[in-house]
Protein backbone atom coordinates (compact mmCIF):
# COMPACT_ATOMS: atom_id res chain seq x y z
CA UNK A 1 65.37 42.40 -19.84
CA UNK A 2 67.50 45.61 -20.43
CA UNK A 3 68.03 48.56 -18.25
CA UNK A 4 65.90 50.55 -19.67
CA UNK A 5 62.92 47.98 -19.77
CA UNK A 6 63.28 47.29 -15.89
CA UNK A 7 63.53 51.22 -14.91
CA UNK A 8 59.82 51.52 -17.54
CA UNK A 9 58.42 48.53 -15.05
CA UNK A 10 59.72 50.30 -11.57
CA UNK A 11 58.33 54.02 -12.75
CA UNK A 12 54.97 52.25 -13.77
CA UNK A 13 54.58 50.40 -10.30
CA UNK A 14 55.91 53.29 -8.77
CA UNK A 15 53.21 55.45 -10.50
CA UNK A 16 50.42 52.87 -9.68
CA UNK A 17 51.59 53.23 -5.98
CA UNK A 18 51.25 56.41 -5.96
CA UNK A 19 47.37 56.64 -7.09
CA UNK A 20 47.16 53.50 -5.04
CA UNK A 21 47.88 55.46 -2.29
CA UNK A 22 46.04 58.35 -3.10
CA UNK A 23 43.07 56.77 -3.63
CA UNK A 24 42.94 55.15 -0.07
CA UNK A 25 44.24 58.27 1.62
CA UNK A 26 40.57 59.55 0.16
CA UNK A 27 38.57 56.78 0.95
CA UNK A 28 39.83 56.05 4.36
CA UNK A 29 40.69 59.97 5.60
CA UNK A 30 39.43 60.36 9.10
CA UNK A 31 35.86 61.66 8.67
CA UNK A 32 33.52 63.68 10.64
CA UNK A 33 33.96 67.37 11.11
CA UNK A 34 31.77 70.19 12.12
CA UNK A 35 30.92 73.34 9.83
CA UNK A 36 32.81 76.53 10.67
CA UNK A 37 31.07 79.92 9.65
CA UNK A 38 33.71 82.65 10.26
CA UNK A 39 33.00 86.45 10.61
CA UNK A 40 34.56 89.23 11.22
CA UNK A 41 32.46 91.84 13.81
CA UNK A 42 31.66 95.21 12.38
CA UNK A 43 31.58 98.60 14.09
CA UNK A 44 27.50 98.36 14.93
CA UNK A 45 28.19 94.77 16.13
CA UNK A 46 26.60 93.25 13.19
CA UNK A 47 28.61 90.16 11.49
CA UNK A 48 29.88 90.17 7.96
CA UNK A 49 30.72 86.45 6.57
CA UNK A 50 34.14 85.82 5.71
CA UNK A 51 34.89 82.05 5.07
CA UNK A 52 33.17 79.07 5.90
CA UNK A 53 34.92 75.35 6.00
CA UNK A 54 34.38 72.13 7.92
CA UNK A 55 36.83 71.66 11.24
CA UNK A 56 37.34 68.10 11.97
CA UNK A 57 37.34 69.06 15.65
CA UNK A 58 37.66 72.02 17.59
CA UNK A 59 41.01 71.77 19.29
CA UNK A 60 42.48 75.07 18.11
CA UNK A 61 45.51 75.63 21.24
CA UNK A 62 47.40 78.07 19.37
CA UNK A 63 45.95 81.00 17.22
CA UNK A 64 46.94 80.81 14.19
CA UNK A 65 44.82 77.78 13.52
CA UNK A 66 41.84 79.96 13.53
CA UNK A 67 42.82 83.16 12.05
CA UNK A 68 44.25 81.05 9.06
CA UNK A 69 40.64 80.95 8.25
CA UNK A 70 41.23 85.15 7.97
CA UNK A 71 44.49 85.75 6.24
CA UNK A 72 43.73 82.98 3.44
CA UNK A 73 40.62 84.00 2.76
CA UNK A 74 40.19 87.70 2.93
CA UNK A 75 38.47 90.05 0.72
CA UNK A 76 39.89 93.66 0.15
CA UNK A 77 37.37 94.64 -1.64
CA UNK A 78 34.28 93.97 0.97
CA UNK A 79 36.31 93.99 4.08
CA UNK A 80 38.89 96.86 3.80
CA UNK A 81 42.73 96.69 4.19
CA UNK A 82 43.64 94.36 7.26
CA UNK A 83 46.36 96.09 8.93
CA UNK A 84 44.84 93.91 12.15
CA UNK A 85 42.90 91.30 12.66
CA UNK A 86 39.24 92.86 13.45
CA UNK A 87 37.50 91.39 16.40
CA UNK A 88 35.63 87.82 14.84
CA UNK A 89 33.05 85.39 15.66
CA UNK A 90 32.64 81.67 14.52
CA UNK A 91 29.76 79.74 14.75
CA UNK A 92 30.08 76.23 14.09
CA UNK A 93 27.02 73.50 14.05
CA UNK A 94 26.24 69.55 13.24
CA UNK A 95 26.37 66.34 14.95
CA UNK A 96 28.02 64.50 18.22
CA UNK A 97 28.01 60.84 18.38
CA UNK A 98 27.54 59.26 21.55
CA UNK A 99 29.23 56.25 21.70
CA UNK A 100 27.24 54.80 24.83
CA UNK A 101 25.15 56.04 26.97
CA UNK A 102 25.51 57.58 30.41
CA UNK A 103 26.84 60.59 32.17
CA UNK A 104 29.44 63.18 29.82
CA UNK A 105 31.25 65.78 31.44
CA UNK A 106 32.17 68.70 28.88
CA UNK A 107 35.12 71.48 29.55
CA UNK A 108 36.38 74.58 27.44
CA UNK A 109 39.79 76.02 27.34
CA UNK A 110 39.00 79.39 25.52
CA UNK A 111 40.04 82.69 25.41
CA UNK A 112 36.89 84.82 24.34
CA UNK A 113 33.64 83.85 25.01
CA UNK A 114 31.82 81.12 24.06
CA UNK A 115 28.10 79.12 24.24
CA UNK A 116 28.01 75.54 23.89
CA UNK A 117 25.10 73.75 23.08
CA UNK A 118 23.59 70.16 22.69
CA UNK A 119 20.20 69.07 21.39
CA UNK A 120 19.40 72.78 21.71
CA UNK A 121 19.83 73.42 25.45
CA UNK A 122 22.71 75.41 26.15
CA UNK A 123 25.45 73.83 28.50
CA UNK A 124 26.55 76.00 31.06
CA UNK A 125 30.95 76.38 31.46
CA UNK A 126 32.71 77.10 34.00
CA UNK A 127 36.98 77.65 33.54
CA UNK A 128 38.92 74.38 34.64
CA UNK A 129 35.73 72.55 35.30
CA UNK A 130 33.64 69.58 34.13
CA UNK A 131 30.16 70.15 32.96
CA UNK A 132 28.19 66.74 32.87
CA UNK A 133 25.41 65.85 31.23
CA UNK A 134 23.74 62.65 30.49
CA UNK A 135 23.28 61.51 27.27
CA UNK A 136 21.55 58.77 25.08
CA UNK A 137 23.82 57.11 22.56
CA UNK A 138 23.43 58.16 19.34
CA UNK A 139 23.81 61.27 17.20
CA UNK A 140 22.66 64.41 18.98
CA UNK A 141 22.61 68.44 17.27
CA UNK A 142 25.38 70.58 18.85
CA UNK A 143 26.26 74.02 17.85
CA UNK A 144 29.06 76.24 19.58
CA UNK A 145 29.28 79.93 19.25
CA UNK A 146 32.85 81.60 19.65
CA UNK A 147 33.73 85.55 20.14
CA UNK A 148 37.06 87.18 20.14
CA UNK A 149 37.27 90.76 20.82
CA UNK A 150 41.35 90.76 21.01
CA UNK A 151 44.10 88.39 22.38
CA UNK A 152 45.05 85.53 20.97
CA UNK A 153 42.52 83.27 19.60
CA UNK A 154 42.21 79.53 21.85
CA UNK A 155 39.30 77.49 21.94
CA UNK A 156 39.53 73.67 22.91
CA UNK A 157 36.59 71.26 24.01
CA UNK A 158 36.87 68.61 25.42
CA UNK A 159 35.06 65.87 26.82
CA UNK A 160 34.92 63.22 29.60
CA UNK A 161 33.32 60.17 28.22
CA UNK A 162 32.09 57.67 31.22
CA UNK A 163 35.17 55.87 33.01
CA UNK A 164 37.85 57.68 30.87
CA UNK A 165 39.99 60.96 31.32
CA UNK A 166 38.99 64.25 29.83
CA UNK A 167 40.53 64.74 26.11
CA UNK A 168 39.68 66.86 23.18
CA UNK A 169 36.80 65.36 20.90
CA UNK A 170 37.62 63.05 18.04
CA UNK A 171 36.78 64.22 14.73
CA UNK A 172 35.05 60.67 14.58
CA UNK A 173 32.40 61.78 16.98
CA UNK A 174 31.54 64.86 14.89
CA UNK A 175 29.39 65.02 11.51
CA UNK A 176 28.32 67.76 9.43
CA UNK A 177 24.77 66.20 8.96
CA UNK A 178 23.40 62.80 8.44
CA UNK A 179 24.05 62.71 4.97
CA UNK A 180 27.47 63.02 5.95
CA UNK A 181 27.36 60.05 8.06
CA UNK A 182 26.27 57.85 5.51
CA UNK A 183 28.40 59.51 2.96
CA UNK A 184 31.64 58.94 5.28
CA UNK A 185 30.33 55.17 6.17
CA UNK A 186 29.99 54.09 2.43
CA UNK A 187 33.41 55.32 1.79
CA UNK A 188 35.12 54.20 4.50
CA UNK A 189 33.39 50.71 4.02
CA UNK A 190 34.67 51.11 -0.32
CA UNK A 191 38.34 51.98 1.34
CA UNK A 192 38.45 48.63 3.43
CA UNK A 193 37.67 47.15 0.04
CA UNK A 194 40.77 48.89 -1.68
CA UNK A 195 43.43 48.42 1.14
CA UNK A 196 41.91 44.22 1.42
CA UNK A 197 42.38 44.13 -2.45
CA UNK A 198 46.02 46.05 -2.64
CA UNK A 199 47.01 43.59 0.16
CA UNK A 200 45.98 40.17 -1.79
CA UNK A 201 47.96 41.77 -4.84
CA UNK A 202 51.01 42.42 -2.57
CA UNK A 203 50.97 38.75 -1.05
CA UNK A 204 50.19 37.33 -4.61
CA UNK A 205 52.74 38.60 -6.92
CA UNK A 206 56.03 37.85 -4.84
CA UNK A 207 54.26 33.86 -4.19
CA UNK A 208 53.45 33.89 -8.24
CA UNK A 209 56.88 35.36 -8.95
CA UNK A 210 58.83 32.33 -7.67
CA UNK A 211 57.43 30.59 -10.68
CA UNK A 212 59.84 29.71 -13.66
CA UNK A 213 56.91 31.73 -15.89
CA UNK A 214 54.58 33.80 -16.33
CA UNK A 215 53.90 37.26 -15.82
CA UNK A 216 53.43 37.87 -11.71
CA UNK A 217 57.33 35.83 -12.62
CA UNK A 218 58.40 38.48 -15.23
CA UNK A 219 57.34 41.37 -13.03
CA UNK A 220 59.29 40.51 -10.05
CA UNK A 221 62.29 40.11 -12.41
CA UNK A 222 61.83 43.65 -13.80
CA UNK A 223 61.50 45.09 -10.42
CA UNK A 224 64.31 43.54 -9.19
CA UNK A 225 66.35 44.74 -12.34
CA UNK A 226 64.61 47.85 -11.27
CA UNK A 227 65.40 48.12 -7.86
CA UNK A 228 67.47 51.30 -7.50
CA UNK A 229 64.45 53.25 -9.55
CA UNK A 230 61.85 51.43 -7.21
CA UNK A 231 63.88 52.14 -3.95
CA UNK A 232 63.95 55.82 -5.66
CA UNK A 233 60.71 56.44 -6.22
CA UNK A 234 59.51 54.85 -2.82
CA UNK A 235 61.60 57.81 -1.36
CA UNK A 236 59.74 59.89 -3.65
CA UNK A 237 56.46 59.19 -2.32
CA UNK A 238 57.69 59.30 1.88
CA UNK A 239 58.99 62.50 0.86
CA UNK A 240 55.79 63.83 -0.62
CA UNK A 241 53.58 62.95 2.58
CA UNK A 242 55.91 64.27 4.59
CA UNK A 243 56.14 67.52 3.13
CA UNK A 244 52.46 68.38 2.36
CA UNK A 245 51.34 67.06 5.62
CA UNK A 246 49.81 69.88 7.35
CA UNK A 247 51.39 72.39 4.65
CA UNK A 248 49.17 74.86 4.30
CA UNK A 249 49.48 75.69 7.96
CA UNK A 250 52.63 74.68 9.38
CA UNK A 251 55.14 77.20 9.14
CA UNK A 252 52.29 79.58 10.61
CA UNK A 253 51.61 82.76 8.95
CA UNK A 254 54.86 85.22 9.01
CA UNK A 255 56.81 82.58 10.98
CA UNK A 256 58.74 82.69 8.25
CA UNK A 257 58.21 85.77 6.38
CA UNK A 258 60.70 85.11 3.39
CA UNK A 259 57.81 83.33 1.73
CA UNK A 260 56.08 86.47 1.25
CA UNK A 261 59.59 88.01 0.42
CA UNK A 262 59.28 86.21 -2.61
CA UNK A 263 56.62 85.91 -3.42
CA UNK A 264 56.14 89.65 -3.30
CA UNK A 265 58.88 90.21 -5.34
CA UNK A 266 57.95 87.66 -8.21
CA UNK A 267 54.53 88.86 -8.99
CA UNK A 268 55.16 92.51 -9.04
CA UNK A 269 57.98 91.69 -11.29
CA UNK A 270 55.85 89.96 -13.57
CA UNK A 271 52.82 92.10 -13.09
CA UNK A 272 54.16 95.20 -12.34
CA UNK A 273 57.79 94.97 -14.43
CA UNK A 274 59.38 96.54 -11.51
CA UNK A 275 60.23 93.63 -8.21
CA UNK A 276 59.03 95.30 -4.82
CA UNK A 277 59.40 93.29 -1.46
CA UNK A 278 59.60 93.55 2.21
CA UNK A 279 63.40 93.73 2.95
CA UNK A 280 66.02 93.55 6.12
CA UNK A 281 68.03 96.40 4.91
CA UNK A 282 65.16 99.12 3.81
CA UNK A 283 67.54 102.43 5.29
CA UNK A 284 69.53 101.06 2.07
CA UNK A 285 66.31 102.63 0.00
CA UNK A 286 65.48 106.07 -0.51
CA UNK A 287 62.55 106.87 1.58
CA UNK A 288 60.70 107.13 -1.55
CA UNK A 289 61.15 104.18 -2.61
CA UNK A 290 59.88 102.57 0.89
CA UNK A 291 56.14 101.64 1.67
CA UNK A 292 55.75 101.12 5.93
CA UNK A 293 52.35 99.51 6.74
CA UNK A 294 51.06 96.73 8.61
CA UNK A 295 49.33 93.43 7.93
CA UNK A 296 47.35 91.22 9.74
CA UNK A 297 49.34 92.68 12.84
CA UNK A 298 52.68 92.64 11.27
CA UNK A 299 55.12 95.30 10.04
CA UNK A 300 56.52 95.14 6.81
CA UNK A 301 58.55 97.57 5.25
CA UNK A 302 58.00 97.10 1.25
CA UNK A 303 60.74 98.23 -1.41
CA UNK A 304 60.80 99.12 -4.55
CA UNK A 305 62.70 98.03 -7.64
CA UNK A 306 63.75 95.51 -4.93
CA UNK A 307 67.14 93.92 -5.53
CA UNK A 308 68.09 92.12 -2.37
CA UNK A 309 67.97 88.79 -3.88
CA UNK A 310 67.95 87.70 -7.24
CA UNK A 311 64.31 86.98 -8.82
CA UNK A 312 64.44 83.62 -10.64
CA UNK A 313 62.78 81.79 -7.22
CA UNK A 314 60.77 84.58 -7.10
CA UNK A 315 59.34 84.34 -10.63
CA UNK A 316 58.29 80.76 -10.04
CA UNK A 317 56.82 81.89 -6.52
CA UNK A 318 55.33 84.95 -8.11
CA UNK A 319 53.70 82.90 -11.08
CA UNK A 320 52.05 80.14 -8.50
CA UNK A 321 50.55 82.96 -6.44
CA UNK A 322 49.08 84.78 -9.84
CA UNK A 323 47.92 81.20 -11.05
CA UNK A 324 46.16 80.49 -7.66
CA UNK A 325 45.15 83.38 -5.71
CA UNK A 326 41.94 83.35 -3.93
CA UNK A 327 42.05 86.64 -2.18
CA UNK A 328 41.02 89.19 -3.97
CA UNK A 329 43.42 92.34 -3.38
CA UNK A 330 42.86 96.08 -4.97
CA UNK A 331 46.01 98.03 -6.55
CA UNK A 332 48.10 99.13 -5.14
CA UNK A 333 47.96 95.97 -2.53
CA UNK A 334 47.35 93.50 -5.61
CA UNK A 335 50.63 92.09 -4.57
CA UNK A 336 49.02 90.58 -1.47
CA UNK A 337 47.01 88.24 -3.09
CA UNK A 338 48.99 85.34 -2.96
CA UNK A 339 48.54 82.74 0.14
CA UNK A 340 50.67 80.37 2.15
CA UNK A 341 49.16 77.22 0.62
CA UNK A 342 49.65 78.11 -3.21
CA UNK A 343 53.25 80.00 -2.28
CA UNK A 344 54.76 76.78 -0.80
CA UNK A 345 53.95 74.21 -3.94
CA UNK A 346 57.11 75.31 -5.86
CA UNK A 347 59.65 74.76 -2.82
CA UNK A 348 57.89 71.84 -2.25
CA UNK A 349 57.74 70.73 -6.31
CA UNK A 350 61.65 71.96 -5.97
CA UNK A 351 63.02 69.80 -2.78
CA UNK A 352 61.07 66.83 -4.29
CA UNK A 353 63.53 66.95 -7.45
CA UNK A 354 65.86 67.88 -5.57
CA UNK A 355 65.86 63.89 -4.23
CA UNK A 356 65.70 62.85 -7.61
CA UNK A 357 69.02 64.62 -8.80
């Protein structure tokens, strides 16, 4: 077999791998979940809808993991320019499993105020202590209301299941509805199927291979002709899980503010023909040229033509956040549109090739 026949056979099981992969990381993904509907509180006290998502739990210690939900998903044009973070209100609703039945105690860490209720009957918190109530086994309605007038966002339940310490709730024991159940059990039970199938092939192939013929026999030869491409693209696909787990959230938002940087500066260069970011050095700008405002809480002095760094990064930033903004942003704040999630894809596309060179 030559070279270039044995790298053909690594790439293709490499490929198949990779969809192999893919396909049970859907099937057998952690289900359950609860359905978030965020707001933002207006002046009279009346909610408008921002976003609305399903939270696999609600263990939210820091708070950024809720006002993510915000900054992604904001509208300009119904909601106004966020310089902060209005006061906000989540209401989230579905289905606790009870694995057994007996007596549950219930806690909240939270800063804001909450109501907590199961089956309909509201469950009455107290700070740092247990709440019990005794419960059937089964599926019962919950629904928890959340309000944050200002501080930082924190809201964490947790439960005490009979003869076991207090932790925060599974995503396992939540559901949207019972159509989710059954949705979640069929596809969990396909997923078994999968991995059970992928495993046979695994133990078959290397037993086949030892064979003087046949193809399971050609196929390990390739791959062992192949071995520096396989070993390569193995590394390829760590690398990948690594670096989108948690992505779109991890760096929090303006943790690391040179994302923006860039991304500013890339789309107004391509939209605008004239680059305009937030820079460290704006007393190097006439005050003109300088735009002082805040976002979401955050200063950021914006310049313009920017020419702290040069723009090729930016232009592949810039053109990611045009392709895949969400947000919808009025001139002159256009530039805003862009989020975390979309902005990140071409460092990430970029330190993946990065391996490969």
């Amino acid at each position: 077999m030559t070279p270039a026949a044995a790298r053909r056979s690594a790439l293709l099981v490499v490929g198949l791998l990779a969809v192999y992969l893919l396909a049970l990381q859907a099937l057998l993904r952690p289900g359950g979940g609860l359905r978030g509907r965020y707001f933002i509180r207006g002046e009279g006290g009346g909610e408008i809808p921002v976003h609305e998502r399903v939270d696999r739990s609600l263990d939210f210690p820091v708070p950024q993991r809720l006002d993510a939900a915000y900054i992604f998903n904001w509208d300009m044009r119904k909601h106004g320019f966020p310089a902060a973070l209005p006061p906000y209100s989540i209401h989230w609703d579905g289905l606790l499993r009870v694995p057994e039945s007996g007596t549950y105690g219930f806690s909240m860490d939270a800063q804001g105020e909450t109501l907590l209720k199961i089956d309909g009957s509201p469950v009455e918190m107290q700070p740092d202590t247990l709440t019990e109530r005794p419960l059937a086994a089964g599926w019962h309605p919950i629904a928890l209301d959340y309000a944050l007038g200002q501080g930082d966002a924190r809201l964490v339940l947790s439960w005490q299941r009979p003869g076991r310490p207090s932790r925060p709730i599974p995503p396992e024991f939540f559901a949207v509805d019972a159509a989710a159940v059954a949705a979640a059990s069929s596809r969990r039970a396909l997923g078994w199927v999968v991995l059970a199938i992928g495993a046979a092939a695994a133990l078959a192939v290397p037993i086949l291979g030892r064979r003087a013929r046949g193809a399971a026999a050609d196929l390990v030869a390739s791959l062992r002709a192949g071995r520096v491409t396989l070993a390569l693209g193995a590394i390829m696909i760590l690398a990948a899980l690594l670096r989108f787990h948690d992505y779109a959230l991890v760096p929090f938002h303006h943790e690391t503010a040179d994302e923006y940087q860039h991304a500013w500066e890339g789309w107004s260069l391509l939209h605008q023909g004239v680059p305009m970011a937030w820079s460290t050095c704006p007393d190097r700008y006439p005050v003109s040229q300088a735009i002082d405002f805040r976002w979401f809480g955050d200063r950021y002095v914006v310049v313009h033509p920017y020419y702290d760094h040069p723009p090729l990064f930016s232009v592949l930033v810039g053109l990611a956040s045009s392709l895949g903004q969400r947000a919808t942003y009025q001139l002159p704040w256009a530039f805003l549109s862009g989020t975390l999630p979309v902005m990140r894809l071409v460092p990430i596309a970029l330190s993946l090739l990065g391996i490969v060179m």
